[in-house]
Protein backbone atom coordinates (compact mmCIF):
# COMPACT_ATOMS: atom_id res chain seq x y z
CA UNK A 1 17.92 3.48 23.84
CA UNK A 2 15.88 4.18 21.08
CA UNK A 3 12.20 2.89 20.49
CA UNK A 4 9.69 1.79 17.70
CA UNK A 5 6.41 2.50 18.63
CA UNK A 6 2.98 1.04 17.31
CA UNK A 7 0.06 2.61 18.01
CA UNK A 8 -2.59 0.24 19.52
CA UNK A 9 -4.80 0.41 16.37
CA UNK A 10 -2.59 -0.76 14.03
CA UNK A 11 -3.70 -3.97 13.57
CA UNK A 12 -7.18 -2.36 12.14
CA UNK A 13 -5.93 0.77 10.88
CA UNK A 14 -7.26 0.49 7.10
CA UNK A 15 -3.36 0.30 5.21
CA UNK A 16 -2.78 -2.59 7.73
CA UNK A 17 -5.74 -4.56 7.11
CA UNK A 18 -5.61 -6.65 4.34
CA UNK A 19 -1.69 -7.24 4.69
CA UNK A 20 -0.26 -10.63 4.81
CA UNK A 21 1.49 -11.88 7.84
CA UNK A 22 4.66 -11.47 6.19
CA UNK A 23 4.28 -7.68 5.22
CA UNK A 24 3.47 -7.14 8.64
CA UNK A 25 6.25 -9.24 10.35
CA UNK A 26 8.48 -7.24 7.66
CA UNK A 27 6.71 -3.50 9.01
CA UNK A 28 7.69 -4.03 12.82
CA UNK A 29 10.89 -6.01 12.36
CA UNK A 30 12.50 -3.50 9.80
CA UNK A 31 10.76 -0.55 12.49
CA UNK A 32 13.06 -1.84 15.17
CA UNK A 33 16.19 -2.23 13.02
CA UNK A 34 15.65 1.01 12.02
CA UNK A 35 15.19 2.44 15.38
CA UNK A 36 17.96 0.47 16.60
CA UNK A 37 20.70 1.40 13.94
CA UNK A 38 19.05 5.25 13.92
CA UNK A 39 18.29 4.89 10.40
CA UNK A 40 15.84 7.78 9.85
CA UNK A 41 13.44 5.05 8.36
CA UNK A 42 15.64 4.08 5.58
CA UNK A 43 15.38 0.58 5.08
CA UNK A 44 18.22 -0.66 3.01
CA UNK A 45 18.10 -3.12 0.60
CA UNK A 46 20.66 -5.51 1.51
CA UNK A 47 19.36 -6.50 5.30
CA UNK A 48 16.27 -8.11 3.86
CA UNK A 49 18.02 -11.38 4.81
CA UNK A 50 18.43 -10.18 8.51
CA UNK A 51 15.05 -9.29 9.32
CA UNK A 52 13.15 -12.03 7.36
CA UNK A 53 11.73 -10.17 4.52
CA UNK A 54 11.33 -10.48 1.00
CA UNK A 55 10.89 -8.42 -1.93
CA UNK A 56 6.87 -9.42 -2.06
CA UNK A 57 6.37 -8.27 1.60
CA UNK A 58 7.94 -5.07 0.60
CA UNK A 59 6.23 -4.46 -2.21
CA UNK A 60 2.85 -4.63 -0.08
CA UNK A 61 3.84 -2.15 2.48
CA UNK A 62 4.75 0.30 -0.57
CA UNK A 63 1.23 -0.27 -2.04
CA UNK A 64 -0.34 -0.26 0.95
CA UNK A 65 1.16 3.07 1.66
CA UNK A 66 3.31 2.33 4.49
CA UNK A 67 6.55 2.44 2.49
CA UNK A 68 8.03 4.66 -0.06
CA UNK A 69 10.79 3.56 -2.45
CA UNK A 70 13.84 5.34 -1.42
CA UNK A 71 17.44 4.75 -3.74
CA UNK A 72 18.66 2.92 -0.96
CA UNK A 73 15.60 0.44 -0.23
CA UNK A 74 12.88 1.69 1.18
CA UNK A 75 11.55 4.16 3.92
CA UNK A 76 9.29 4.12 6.21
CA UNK A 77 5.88 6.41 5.06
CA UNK A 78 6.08 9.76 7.85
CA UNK A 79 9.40 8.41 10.01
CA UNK A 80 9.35 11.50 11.77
């Protein structure tokens, strides 16, 4: 079993703070699909659908420095 953790200052951590619901509903849903289908942070494209995002929300996290673009989608800003 793998896991997605959050640290316990995310919700003020200054990238985090001035997200919209969404983006952050997008952050720790696409997290656990990633950690669940041992993606190495790679979120693609094509499960938007399946874990409620949208192209806005992603957009956000990549500005907000949480997300890099990545060929396939996205990925998540130091996976590892």
């Amino acid at each position: 079993m793998t896991w997605f953790k959050i640290d316990d200052s995310f919700w003020s951590h200054p990238k985090t703070v001035g997200l919209s619901s969404d983006a952050v509903a997008l952050w720790v849903r696409a997290g656990s699909y990633c950690g669940n289908h041992l993606t190495d942070g790679v979120i693609p494209r094509h499960i938007m659908p399946m874990v409620q995002g949208s192209e806005g929300a992603a957009k956000e996290l990549v500005e907000a420095g949480l997300w890099l673009d990545h060929i396939d989608g996205w990925v998540f800003h130091d996976w590892h």
